[in-house]
PDB file of N, CA and C in Angstrom:
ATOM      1  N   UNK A   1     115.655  -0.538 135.487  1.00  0.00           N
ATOM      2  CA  UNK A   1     115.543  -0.531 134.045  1.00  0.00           C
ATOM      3  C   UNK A   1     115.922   0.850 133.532  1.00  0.00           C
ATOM      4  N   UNK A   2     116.979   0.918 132.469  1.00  0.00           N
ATOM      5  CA  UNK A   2     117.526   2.231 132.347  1.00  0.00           C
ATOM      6  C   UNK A   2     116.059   2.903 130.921  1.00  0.00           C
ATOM      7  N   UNK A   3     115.951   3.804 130.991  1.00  0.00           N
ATOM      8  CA  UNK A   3     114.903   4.542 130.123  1.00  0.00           C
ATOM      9  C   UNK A   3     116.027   5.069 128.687  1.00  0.00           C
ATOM     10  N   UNK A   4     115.258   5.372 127.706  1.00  0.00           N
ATOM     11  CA  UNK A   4     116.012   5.582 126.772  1.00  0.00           C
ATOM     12  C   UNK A   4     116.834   7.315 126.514  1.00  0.00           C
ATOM     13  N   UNK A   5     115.413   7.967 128.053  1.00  0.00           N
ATOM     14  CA  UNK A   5     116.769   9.256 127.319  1.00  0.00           C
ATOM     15  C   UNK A   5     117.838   9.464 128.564  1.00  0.00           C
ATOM     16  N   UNK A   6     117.667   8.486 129.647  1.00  0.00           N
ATOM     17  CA  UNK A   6     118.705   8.084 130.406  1.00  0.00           C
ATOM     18  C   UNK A   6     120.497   7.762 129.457  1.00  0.00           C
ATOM     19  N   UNK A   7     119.895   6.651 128.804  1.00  0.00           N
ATOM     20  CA  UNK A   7     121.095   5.878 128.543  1.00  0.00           C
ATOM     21  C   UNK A   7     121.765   7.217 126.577  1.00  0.00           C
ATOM     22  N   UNK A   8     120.802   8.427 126.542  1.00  0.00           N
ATOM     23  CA  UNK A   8     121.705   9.662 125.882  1.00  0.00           C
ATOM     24  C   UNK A   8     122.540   9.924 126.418  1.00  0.00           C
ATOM     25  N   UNK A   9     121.780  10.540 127.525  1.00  0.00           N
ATOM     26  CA  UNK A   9     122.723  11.527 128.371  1.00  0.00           C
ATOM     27  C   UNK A   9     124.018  11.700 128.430  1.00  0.00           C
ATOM     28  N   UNK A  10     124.663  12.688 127.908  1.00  0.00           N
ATOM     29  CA  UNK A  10     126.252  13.093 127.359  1.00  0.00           C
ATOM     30  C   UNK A  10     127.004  13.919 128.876  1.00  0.00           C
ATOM     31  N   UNK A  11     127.480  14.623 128.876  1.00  0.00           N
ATOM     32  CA  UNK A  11     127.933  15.138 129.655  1.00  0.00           C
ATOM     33  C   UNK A  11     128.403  16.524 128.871  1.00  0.00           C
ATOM     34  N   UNK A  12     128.008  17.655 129.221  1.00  0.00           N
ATOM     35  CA  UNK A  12     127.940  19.160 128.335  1.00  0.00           C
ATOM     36  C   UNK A  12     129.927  19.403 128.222  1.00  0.00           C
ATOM     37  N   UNK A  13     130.280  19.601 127.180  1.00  0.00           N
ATOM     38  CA  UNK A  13     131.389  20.604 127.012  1.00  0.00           C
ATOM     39  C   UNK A  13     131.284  21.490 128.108  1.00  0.00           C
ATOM     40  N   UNK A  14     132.938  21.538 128.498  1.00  0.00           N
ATOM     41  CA  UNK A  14     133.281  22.530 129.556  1.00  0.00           C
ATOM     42  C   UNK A  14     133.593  23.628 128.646  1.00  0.00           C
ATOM     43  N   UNK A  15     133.085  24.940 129.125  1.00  0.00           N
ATOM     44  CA  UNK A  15     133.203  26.096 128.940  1.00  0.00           C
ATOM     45  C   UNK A  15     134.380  26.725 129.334  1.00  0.00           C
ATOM     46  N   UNK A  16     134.922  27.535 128.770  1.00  0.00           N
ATOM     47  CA  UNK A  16     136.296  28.058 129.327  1.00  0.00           C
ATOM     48  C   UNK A  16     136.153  29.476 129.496  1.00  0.00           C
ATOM     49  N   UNK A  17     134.847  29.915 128.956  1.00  0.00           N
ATOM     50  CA  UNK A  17     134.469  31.658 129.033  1.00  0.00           C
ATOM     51  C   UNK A  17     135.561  31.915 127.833  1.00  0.00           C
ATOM     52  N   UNK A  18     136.081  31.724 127.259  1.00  0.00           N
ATOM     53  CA  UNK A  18     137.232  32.210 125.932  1.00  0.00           C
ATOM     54  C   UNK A  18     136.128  32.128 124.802  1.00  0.00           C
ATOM     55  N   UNK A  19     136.106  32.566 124.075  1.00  0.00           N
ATOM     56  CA  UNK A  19     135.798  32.146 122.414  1.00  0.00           C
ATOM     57  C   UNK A  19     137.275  32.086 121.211  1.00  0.00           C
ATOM     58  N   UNK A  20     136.831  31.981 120.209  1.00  0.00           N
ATOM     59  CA  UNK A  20     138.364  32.073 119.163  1.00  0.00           C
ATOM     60  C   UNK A  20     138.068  33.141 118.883  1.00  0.00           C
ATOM     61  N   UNK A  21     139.217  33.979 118.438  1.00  0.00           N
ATOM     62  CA  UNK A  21     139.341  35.425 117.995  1.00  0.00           C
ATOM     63  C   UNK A  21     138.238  35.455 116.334  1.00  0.00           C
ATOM     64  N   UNK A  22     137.513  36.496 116.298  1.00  0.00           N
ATOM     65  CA  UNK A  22     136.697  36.517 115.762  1.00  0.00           C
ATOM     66  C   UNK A  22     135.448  35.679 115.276  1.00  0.00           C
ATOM     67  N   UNK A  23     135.063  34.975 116.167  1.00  0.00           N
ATOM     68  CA  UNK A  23     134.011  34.015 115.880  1.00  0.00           C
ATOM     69  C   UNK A  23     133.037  34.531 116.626  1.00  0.00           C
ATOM     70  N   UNK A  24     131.937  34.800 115.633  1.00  0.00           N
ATOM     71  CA  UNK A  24     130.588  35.153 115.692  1.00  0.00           C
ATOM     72  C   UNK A  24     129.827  34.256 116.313  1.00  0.00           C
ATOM     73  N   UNK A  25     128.417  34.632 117.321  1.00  0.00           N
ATOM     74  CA  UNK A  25     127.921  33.799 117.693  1.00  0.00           C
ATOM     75  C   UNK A  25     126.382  33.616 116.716  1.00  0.00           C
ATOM     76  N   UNK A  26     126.137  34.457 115.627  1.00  0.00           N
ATOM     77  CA  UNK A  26     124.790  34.392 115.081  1.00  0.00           C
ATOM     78  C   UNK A  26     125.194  34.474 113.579  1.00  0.00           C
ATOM     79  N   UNK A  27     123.886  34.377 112.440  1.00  0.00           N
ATOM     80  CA  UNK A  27     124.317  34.227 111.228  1.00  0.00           C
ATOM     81  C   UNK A  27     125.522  34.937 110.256  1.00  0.00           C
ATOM     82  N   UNK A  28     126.582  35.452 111.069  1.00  0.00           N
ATOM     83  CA  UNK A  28     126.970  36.326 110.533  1.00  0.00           C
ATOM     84  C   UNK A  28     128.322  35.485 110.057  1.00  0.00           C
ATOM     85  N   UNK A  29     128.299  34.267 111.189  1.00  0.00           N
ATOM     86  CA  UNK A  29     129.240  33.294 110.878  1.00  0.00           C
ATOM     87  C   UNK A  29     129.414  32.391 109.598  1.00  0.00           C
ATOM     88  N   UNK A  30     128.281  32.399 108.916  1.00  0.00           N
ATOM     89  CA  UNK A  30     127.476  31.440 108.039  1.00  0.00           C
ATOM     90  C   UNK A  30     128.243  32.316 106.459  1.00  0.00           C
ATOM     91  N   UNK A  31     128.770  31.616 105.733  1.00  0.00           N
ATOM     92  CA  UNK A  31     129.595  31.277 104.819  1.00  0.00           C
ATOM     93  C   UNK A  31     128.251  32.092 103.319  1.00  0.00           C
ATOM     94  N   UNK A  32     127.454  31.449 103.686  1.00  0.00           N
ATOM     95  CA  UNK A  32     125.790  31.343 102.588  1.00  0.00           C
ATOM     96  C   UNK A  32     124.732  31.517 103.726  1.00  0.00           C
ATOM     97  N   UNK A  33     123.927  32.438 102.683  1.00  0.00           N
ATOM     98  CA  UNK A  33     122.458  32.840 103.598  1.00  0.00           C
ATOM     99  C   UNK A  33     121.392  32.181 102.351  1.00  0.00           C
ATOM    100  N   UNK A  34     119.778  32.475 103.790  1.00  0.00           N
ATOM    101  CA  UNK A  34     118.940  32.024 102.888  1.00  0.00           C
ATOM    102  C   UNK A  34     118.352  33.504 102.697  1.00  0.00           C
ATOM    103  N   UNK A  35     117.309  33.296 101.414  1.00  0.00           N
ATOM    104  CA  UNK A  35     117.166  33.984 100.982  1.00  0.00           C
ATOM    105  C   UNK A  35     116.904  35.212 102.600  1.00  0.00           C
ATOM    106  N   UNK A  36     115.534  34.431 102.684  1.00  0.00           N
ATOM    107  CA  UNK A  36     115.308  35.523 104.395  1.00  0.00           C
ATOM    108  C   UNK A  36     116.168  36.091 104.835  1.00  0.00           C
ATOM    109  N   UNK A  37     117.433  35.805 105.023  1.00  0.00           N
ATOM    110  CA  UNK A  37     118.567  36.133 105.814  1.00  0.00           C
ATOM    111  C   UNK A  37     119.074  36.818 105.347  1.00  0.00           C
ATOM    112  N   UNK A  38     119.090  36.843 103.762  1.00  0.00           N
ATOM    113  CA  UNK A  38     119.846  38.466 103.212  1.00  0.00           C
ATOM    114  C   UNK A  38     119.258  39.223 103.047  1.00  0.00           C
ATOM    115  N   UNK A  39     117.587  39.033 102.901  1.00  0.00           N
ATOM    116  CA  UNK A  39     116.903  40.380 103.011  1.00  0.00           C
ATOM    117  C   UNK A  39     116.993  41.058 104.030  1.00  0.00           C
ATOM    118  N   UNK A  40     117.305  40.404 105.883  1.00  0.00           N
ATOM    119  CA  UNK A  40     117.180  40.887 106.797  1.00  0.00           C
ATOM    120  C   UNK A  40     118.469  41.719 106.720  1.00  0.00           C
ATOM    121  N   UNK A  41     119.570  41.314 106.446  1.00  0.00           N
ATOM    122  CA  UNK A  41     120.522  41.722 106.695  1.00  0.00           C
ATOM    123  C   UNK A  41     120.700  43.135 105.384  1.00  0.00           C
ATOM    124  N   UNK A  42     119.748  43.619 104.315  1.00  0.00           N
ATOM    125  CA  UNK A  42     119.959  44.041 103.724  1.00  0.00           C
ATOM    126  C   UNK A  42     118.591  45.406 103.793  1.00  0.00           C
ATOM    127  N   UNK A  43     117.901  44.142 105.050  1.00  0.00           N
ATOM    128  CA  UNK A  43     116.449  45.804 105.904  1.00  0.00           C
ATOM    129  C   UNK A  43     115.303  45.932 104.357  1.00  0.00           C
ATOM    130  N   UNK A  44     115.313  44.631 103.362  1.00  0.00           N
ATOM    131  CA  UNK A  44     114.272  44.224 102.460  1.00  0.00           C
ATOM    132  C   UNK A  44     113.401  43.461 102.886  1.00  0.00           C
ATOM    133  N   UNK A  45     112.229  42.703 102.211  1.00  0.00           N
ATOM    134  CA  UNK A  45     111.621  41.774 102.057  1.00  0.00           C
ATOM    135  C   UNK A  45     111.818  40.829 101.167  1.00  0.00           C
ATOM    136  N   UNK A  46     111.513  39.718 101.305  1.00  0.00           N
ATOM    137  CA  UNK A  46     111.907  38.646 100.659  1.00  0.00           C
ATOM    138  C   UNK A  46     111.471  38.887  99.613  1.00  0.00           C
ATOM    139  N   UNK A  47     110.360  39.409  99.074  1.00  0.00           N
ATOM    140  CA  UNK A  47     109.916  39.249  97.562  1.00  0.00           C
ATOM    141  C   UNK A  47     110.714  40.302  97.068  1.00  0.00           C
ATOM    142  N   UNK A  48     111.175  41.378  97.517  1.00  0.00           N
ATOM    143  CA  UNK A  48     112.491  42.037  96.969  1.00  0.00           C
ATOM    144  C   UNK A  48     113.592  41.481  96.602  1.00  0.00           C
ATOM    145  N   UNK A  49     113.780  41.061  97.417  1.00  0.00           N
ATOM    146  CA  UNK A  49     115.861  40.127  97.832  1.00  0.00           C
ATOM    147  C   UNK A  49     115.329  39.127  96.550  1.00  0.00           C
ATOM    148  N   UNK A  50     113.872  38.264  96.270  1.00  0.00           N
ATOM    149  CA  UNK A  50     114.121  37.539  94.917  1.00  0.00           C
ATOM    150  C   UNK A  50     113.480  37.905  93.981  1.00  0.00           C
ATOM    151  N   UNK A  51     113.308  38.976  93.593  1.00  0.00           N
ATOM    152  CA  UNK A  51     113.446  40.353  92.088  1.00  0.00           C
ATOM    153  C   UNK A  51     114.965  40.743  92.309  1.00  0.00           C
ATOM    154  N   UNK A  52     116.174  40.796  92.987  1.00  0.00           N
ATOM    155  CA  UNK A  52     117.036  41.358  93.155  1.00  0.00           C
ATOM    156  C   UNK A  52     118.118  40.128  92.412  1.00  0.00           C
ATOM    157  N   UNK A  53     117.453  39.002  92.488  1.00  0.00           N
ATOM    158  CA  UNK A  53     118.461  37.768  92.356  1.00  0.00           C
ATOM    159  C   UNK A  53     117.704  37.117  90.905  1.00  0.00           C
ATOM    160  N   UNK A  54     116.481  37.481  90.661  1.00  0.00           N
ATOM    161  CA  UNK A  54     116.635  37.229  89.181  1.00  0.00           C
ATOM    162  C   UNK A  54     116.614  37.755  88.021  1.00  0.00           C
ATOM    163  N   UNK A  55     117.041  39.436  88.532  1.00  0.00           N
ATOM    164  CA  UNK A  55     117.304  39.928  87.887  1.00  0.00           C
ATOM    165  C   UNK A  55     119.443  40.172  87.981  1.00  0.00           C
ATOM    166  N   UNK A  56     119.425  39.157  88.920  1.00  0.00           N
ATOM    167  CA  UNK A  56     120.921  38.880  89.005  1.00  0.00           C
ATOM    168  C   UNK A  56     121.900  40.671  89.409  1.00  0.00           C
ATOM    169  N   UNK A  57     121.006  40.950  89.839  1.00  0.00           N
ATOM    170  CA  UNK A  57     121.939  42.091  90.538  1.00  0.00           C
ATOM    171  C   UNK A  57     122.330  41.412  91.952  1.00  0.00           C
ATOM    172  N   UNK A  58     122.026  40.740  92.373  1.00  0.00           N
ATOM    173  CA  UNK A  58     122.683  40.296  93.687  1.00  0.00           C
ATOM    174  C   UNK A  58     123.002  38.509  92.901  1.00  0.00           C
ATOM    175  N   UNK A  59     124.187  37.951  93.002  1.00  0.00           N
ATOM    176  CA  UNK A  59     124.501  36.785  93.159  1.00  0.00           C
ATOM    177  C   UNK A  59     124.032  35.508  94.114  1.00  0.00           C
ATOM    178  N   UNK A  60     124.342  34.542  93.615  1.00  0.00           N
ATOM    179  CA  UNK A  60     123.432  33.905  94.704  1.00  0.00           C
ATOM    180  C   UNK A  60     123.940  32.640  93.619  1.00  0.00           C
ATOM    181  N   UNK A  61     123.990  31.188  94.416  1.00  0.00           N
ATOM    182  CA  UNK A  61     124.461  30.129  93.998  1.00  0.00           C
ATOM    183  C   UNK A  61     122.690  29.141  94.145  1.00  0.00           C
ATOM    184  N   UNK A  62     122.872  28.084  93.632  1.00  0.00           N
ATOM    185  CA  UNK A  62     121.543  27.074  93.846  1.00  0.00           C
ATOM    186  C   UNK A  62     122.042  25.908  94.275  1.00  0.00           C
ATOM    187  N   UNK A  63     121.760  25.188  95.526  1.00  0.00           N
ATOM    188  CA  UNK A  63     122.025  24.152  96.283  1.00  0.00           C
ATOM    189  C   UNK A  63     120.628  23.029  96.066  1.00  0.00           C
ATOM    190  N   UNK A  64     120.517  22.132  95.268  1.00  0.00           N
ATOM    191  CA  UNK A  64     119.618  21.566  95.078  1.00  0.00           C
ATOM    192  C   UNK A  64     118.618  22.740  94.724  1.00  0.00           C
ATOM    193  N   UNK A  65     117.041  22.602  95.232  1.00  0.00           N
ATOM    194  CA  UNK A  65     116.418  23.866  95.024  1.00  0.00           C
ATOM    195  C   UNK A  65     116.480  25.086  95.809  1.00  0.00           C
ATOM    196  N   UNK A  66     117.199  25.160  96.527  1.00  0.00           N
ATOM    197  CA  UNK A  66     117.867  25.864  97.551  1.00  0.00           C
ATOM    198  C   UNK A  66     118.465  27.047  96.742  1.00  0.00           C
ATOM    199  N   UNK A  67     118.229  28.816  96.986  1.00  0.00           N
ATOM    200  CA  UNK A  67     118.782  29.417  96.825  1.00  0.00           C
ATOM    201  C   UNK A  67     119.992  29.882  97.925  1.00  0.00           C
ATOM    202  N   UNK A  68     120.956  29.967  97.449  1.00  0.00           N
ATOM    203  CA  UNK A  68     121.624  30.958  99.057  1.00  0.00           C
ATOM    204  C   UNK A  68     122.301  31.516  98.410  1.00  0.00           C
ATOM    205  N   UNK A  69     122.758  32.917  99.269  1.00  0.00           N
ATOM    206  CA  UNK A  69     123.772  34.100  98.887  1.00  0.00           C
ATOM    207  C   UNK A  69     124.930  33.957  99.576  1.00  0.00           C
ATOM    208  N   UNK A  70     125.628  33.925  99.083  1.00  0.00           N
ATOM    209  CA  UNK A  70     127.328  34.030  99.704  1.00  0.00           C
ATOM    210  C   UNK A  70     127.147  35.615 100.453  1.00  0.00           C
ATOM    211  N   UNK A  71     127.486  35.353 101.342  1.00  0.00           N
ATOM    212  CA  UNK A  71     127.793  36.639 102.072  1.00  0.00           C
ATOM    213  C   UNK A  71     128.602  37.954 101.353  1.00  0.00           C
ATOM    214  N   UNK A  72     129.549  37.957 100.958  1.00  0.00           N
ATOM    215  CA  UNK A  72     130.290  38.569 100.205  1.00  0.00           C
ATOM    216  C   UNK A  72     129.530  39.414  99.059  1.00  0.00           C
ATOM    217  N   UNK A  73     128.547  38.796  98.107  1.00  0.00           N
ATOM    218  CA  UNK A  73     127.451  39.206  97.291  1.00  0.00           C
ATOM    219  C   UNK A  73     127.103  40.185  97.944  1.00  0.00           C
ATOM    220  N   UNK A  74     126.314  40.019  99.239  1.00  0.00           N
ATOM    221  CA  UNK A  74     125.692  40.981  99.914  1.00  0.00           C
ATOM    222  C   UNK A  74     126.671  42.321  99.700  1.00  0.00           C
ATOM    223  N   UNK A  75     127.855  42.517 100.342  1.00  0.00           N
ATOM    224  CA  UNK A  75     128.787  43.423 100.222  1.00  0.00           C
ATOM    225  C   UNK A  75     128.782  43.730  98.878  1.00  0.00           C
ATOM    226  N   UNK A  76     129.099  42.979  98.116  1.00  0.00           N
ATOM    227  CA  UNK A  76     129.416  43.583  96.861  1.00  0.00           C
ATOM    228  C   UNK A  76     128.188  44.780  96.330  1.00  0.00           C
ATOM    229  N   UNK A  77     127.022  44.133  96.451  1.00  0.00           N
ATOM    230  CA  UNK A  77     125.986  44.455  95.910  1.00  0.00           C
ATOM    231  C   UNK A  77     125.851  46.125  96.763  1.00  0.00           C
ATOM    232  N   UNK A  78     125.812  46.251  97.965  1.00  0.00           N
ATOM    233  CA  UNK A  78     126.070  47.413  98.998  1.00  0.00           C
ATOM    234  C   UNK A  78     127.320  48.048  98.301  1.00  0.00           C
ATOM    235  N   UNK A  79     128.339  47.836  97.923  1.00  0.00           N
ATOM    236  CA  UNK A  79     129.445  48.403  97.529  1.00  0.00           C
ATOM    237  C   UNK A  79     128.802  49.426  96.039  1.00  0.00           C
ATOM    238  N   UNK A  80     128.010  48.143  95.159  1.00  0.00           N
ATOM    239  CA  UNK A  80     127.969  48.726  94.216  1.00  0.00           C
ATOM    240  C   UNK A  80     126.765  50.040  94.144  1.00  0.00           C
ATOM    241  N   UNK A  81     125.682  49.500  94.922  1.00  0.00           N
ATOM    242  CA  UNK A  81     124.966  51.218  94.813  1.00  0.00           C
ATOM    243  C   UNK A  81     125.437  51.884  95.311  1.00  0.00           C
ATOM    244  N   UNK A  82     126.365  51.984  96.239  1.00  0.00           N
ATOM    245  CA  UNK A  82     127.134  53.285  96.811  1.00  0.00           C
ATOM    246  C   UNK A  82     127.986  53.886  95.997  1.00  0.00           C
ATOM    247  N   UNK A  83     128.506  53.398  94.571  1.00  0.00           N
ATOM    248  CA  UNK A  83     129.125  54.215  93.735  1.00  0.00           C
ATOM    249  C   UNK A  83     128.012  54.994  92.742  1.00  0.00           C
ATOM    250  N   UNK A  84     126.739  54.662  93.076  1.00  0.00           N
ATOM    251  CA  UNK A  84     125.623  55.041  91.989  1.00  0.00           C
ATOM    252  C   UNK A  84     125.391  56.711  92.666  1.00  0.00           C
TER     253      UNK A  84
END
């Protein structure tokens, strides 16, 4: 009698040891962050990173109730206190 996580069982992707030229293996790949994720990446706390976004100095789009930051924001926002 076959069991049910018998009859899953896939067979793993072969590895080739290659990756594609510039592909990240951690959030850095990710298009949109959550809020958490740009504070980390920005060495804040979250209740910072959202005083930072409603006071709209950092950008940030709404996905259902979902905040996320485009990556790019992040930069920008780094770009812009460095001219201050």
């Amino acid at each position: 009698m076959r069991t049910a996580t018998s009859a899953r069982q896939t067979a793993a992707p072969e590895s080739t040891g290659q990756s594609l030229p510039g592909a990240k293996k951690d959030s850095e790949e990710k298009l949109l962050l959550t809020v958490a994720e740009a504070a980390h990446r920005l060495g804040v706390g979250r209740t910072l990173m959202y005083e930072l976004l409603d006071a709209g100095v950092v950008k940030s789009i709404h996905i259902g109730r979902l905040h996320k930051i485009p990556v790019w924001a992040l930069s920008e926002f780094v770009e812009r206190q460095c001219e201050l």
